[in-house]
Protein backbone atom coordinates (compact mmCIF):
# COMPACT_ATOMS: atom_id res chain seq x y z
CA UNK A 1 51.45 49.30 47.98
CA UNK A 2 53.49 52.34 46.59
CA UNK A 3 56.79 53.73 48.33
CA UNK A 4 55.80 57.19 49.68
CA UNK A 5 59.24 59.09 48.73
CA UNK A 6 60.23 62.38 49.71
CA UNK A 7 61.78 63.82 47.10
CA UNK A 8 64.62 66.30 48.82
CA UNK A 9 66.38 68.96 46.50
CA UNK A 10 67.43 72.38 46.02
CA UNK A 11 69.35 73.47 48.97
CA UNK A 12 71.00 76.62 50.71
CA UNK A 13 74.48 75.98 49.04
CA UNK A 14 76.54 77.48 46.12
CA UNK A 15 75.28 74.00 44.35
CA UNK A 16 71.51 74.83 44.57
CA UNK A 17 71.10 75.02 40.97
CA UNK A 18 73.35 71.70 40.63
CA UNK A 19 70.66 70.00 43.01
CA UNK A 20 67.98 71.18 40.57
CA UNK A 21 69.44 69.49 37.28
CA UNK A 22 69.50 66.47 39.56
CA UNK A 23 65.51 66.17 40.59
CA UNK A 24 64.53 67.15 36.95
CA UNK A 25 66.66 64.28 36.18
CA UNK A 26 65.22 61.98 39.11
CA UNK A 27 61.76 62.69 38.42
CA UNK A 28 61.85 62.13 34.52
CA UNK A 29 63.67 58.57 35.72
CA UNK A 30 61.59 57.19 38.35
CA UNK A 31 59.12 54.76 38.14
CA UNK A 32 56.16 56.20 38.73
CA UNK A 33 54.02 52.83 39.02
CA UNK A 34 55.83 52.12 42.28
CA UNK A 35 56.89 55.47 44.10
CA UNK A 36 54.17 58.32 45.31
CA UNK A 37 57.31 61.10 44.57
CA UNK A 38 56.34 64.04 47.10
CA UNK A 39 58.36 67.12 46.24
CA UNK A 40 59.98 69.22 48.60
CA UNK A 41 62.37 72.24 47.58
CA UNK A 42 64.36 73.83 49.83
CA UNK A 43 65.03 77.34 48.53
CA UNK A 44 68.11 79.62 48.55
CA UNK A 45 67.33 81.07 51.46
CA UNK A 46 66.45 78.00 53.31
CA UNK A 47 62.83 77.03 53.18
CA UNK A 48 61.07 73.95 52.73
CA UNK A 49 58.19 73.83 50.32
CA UNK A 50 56.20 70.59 50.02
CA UNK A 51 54.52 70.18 46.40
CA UNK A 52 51.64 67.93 45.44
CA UNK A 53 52.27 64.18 44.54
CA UNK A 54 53.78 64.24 41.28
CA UNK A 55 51.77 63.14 38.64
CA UNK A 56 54.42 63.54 35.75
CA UNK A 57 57.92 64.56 35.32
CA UNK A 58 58.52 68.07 35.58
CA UNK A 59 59.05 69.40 32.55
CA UNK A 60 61.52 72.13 33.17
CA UNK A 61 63.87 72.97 35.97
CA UNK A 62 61.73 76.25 36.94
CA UNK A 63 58.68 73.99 37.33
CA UNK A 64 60.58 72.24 40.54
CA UNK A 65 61.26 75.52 42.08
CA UNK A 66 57.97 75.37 44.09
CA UNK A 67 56.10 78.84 44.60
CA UNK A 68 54.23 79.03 47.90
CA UNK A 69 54.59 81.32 51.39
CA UNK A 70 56.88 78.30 52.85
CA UNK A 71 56.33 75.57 55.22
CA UNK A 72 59.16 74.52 56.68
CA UNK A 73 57.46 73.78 60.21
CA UNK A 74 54.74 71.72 58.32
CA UNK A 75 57.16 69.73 56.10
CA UNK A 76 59.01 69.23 59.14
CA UNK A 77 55.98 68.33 60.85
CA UNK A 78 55.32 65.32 58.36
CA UNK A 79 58.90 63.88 58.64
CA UNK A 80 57.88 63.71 62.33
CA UNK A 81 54.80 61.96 61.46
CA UNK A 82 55.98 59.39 58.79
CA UNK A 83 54.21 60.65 56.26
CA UNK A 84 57.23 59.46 53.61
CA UNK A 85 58.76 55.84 54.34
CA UNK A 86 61.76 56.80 52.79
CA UNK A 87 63.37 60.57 51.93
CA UNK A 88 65.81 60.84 48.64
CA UNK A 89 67.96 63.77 49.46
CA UNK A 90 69.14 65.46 45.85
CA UNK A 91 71.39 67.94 47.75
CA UNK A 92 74.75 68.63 46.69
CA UNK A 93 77.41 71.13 48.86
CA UNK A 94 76.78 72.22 51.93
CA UNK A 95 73.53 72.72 54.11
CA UNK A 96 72.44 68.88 52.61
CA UNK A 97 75.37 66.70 51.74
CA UNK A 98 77.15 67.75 54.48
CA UNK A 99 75.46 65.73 57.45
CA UNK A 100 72.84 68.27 58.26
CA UNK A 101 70.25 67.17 56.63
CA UNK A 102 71.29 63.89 57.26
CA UNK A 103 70.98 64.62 61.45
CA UNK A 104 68.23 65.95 61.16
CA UNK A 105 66.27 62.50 59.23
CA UNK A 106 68.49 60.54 62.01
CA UNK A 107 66.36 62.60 65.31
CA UNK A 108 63.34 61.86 63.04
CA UNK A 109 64.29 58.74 62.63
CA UNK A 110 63.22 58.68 59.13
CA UNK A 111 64.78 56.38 56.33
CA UNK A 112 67.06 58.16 53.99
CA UNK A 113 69.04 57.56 50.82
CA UNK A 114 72.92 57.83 51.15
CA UNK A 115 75.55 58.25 53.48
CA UNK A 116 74.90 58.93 57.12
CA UNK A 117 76.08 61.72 59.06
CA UNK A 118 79.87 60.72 59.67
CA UNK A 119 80.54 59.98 56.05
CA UNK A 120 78.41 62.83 54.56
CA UNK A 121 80.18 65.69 57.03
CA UNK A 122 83.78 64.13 56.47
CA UNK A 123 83.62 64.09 52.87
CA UNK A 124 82.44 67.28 52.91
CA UNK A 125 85.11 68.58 54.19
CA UNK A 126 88.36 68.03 52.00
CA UNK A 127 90.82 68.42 55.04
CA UNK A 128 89.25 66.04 57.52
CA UNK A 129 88.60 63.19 54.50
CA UNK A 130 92.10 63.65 53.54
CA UNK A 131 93.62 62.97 57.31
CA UNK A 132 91.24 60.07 57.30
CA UNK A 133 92.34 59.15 53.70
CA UNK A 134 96.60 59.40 55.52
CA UNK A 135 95.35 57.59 58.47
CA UNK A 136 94.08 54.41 56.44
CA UNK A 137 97.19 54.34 54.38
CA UNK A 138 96.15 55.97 51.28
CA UNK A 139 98.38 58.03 48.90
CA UNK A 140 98.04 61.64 47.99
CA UNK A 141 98.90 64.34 46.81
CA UNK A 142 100.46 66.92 49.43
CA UNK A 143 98.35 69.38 51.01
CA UNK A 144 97.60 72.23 53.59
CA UNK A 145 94.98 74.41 54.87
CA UNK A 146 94.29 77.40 56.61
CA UNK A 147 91.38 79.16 57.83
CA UNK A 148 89.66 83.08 56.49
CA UNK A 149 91.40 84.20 59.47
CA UNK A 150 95.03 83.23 59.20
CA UNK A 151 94.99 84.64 55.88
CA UNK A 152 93.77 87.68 56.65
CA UNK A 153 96.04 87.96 59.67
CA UNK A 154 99.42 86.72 58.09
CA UNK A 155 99.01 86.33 54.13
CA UNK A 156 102.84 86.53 53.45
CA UNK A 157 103.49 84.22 56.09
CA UNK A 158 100.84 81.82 54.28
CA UNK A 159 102.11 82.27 50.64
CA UNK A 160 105.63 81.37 52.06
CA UNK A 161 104.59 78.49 53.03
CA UNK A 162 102.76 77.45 50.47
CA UNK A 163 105.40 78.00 47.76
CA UNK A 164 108.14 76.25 50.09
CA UNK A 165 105.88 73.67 51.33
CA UNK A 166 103.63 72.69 48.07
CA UNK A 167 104.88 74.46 45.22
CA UNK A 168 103.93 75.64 41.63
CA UNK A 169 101.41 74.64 40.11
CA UNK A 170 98.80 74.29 43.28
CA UNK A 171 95.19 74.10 43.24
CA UNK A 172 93.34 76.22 45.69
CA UNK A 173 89.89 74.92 47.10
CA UNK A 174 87.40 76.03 49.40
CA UNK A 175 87.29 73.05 51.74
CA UNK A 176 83.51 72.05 52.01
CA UNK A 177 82.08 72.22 48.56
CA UNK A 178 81.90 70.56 45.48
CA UNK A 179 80.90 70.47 41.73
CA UNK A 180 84.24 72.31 41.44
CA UNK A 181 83.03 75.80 42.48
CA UNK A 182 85.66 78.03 43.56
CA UNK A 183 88.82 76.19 42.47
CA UNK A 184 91.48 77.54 40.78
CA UNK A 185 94.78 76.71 39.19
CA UNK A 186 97.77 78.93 40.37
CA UNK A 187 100.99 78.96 38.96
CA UNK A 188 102.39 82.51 40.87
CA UNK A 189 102.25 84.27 43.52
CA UNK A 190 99.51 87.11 42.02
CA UNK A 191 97.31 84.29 40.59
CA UNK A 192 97.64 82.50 44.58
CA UNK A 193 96.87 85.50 46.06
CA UNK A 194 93.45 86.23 43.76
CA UNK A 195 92.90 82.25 44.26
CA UNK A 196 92.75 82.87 47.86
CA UNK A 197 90.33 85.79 47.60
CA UNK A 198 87.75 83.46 45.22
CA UNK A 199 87.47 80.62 47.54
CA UNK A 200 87.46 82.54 50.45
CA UNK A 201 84.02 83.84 49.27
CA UNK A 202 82.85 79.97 49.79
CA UNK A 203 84.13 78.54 52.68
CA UNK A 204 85.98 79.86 55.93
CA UNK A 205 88.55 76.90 55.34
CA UNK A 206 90.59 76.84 52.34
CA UNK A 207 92.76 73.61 51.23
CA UNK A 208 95.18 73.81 48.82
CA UNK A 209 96.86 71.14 47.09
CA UNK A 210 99.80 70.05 44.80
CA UNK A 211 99.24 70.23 40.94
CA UNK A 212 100.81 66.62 40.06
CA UNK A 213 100.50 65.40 35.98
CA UNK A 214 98.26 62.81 35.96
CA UNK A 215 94.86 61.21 34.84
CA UNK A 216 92.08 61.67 35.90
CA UNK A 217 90.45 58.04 37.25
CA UNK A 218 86.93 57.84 38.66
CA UNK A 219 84.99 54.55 39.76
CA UNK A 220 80.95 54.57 41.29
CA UNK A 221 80.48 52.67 44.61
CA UNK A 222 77.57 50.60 45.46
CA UNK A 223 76.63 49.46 48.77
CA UNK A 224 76.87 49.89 52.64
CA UNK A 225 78.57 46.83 54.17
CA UNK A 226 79.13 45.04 51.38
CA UNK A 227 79.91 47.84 48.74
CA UNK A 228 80.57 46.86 45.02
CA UNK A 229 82.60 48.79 42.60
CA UNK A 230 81.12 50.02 38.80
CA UNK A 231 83.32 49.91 35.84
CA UNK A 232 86.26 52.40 35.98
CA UNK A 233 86.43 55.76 33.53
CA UNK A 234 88.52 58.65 32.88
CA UNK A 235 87.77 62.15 32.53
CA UNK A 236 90.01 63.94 29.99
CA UNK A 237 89.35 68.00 30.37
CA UNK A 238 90.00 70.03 27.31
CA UNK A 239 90.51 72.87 29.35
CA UNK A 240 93.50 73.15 31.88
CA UNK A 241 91.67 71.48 34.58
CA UNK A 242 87.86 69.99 35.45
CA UNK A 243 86.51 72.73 36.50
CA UNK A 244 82.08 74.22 37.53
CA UNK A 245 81.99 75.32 33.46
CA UNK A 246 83.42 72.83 31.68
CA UNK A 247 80.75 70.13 34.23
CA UNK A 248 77.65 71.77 33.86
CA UNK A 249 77.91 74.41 31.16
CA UNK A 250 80.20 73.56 28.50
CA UNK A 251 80.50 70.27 28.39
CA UNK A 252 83.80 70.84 27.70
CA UNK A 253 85.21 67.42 28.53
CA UNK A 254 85.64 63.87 27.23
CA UNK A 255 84.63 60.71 29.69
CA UNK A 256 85.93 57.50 28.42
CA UNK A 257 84.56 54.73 29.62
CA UNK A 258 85.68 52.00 30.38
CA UNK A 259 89.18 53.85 31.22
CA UNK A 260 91.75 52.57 29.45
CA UNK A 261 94.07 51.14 32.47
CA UNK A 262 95.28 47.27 32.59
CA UNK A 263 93.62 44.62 34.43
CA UNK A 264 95.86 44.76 37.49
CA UNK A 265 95.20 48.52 37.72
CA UNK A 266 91.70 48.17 37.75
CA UNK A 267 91.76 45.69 40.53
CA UNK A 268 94.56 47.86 42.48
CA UNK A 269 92.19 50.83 42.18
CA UNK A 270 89.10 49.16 43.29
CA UNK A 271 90.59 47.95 46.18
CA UNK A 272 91.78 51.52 47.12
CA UNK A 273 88.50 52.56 45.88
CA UNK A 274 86.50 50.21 48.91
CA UNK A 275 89.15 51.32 51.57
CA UNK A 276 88.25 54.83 51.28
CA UNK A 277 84.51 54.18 51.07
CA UNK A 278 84.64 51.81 54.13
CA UNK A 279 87.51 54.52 56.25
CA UNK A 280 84.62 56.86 56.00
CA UNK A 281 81.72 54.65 57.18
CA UNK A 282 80.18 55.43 53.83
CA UNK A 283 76.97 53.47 52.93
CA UNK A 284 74.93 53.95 49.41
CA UNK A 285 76.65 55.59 47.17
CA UNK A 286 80.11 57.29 46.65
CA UNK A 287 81.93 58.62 43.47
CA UNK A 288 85.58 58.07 43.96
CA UNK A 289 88.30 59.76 42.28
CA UNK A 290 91.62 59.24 41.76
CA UNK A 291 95.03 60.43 39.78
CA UNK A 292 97.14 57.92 38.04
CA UNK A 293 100.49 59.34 38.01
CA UNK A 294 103.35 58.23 35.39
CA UNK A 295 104.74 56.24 37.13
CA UNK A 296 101.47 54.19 37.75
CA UNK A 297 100.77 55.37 41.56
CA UNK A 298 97.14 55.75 42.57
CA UNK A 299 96.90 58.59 44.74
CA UNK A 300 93.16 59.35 46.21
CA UNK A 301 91.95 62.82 45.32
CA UNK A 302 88.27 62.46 47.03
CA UNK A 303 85.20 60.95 47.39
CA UNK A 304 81.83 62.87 46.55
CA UNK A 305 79.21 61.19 48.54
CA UNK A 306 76.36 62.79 46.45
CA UNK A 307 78.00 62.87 43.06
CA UNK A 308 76.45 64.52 39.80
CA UNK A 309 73.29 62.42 39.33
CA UNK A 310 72.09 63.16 35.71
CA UNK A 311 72.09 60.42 33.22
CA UNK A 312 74.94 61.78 31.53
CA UNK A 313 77.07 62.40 35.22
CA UNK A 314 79.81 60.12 35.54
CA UNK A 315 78.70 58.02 38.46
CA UNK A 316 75.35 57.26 36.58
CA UNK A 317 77.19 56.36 33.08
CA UNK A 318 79.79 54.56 35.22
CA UNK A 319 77.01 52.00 36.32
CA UNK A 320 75.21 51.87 32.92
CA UNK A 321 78.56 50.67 31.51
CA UNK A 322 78.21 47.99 34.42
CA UNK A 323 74.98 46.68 32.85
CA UNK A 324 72.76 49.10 35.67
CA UNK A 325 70.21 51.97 34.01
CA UNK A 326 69.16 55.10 35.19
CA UNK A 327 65.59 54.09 36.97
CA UNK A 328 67.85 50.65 38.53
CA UNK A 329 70.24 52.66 39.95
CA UNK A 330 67.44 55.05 41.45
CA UNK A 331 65.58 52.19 42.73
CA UNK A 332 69.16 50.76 44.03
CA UNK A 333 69.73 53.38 46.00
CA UNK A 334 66.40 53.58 47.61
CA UNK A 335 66.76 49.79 48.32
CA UNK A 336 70.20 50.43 50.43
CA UNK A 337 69.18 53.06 52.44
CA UNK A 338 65.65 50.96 53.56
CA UNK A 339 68.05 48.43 54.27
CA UNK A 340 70.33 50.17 56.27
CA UNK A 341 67.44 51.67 58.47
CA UNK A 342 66.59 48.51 59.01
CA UNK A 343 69.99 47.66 59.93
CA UNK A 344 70.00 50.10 62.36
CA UNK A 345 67.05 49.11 63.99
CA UNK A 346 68.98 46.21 65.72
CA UNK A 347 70.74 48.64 68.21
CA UNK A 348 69.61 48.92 71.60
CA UNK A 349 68.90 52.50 72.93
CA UNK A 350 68.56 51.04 76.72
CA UNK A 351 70.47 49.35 79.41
């Protein structure tokens, strides 16, 4: 018997075109032999269109963006019913990798690929997975935050503090979003000011954080309670900093792998690596990345619990270094989040 899988992707988020590089990706990849792939594309504007069974890889982006009058009840409608036994969610940002979409598979009670709820909406958002990150005893860089409204209401108050409290250079974020959208290196004032302005266009919440000179260290997790670690690389930008362009336009960026950091650092940052994962109840997959400073301190940056997903993303090369392909790691992933279902079949719901 095939897998029926649900095949999840697109999104209402900044990242929606992100999430579409991803299925193509996915769907060229997967095994065909052993998974019925059921598309479902969840447009800009937030509806759900299910596709016919695929019967090939698309063959283009614009082929996955499904044309129809919608059907988000009856997609909905066949989650209820079990018509997939397991859903693959290709979402990146918010509105999918943020726990939504993840609650809403849980009230189905459907089996899903990668981190739950907790995980998914705390590493989402870059302030709470940080406090987390502080409470478990990892080191970072330092940081604050403050919301659309405080800015608007006391800006000079705000820039104060963040030139007393954080200093030049910073890096301003929008807190719940990734692929690097809306980030932006200041080094003034004028340029914090304008920073402020960009990622306010994303988010309500805004973190920014302390430009430190470092590398760039990443390492792919495996797992849910018993998570592995991938071989570790480094991402060398040849632009100021890592930023939407130089990921998915330019290319504009050298990843070595495996990084070149000793023995004893490798095992150091794998151990941090597995804290983080486990302080966020993660289970699947995570991405996580790290800066190695000078003077040979790992200090967390983040975990991205739905990480680029092409063959030629980091967390995908990272495990082909580590002797796992493309269509394994797919068929990985599937495995872990059965297996967690099933894992969470063991709790009782009465008294």
């Amino acid at each position: 018997m095939k897998t029926k899988l649900g095949l999840l992707y697109g999104g209402k988020s900044a990242e929606h075109k992100v999430s579409l590089q991803t299925a193509k990706a996915v769907t060229a990849a997967i095994d065909l032999n052993k998974f019925d792939v059921y598309p479902v594309y969840i447009s800009i504007d937030g509806t759900w269109t299910e596709g016919e069974k695929l019967k090939a890889p698309a063959a283009s982006v614009e082929e996955l963006q499904l044309k129809g009058n919608g059907g988000t009840e009856r997609v909905l409608s066949m989650l209820a019913q079990k018509k997939y036994d397991v859903v693959f969610p290709l979402l990146h940002g918010p509105n999918g990798e943020d726990g939504t979409v993840q609650g809403l598979l849980e009230v189905l009670d459907v089996p899903y690929v990668g981190n739950g709820v907790l995980a998914s909406s705390a590493g989402m958002d870059k302030v709470t997975m940080k406090h987390i990150f502080a409470q478990a005893g990892l080191k970072q860089v330092k940081f604050t935050h403050m919301t659309r409204t405080e800015w608007e209401n006391e800006q000079e108050a705000v820039c104060d503090k963040i030139e007393n409290e954080i200093g030049w250079p910073c890096f301003v974020k929008p807190a719940n979003l990734g692929s690097s959208v809306g980030i932006s290196k200041c080094q003034s004032k004028k340029e914090l000011i304008a920073a402020m302005e960009e990622a306010y266009q994303f988010d309500r919440k805004v973190i920014v954080e302390e430009g430190v000179t470092a590398r760039e260290i990443e390492v792919g997790i495996l797992g849910n309670d018993a998570p592995e670690c991938s071989v570790i690389g480094e991402i060398v930008p040849k632009k100021d900093f890592y930023d939407y362009k130089a990921k998915y336009e330019d290319g504009d960026t050298a990843l070595i792998i495996p990084a070149e950091i000793t023995e004893k650092q490798q095992v150091e940052m794998k151990e941090l690596a597995i804290r983080a994962f486990q302080s966020l109840d993660c289970s699947g997959l995570v991405r996580a990345d790290f800066f190695l400073t000078e003077s040979g301190d790992f200090l967390i940056n983040e975990v991205n619990t739905m990480p680029g997903f092409t063959p030629f993303s980091m967390f995908p090369l990272l495990w082909k270094e580590a002797g796992v392909d493309y269509p394994q790691l797919i068929e990985k992933m599937i495995e872990l989040g059965i297996e967690r279902y099933k894992e969470k079949q063991k709790i009782k719901y009465t008294v």
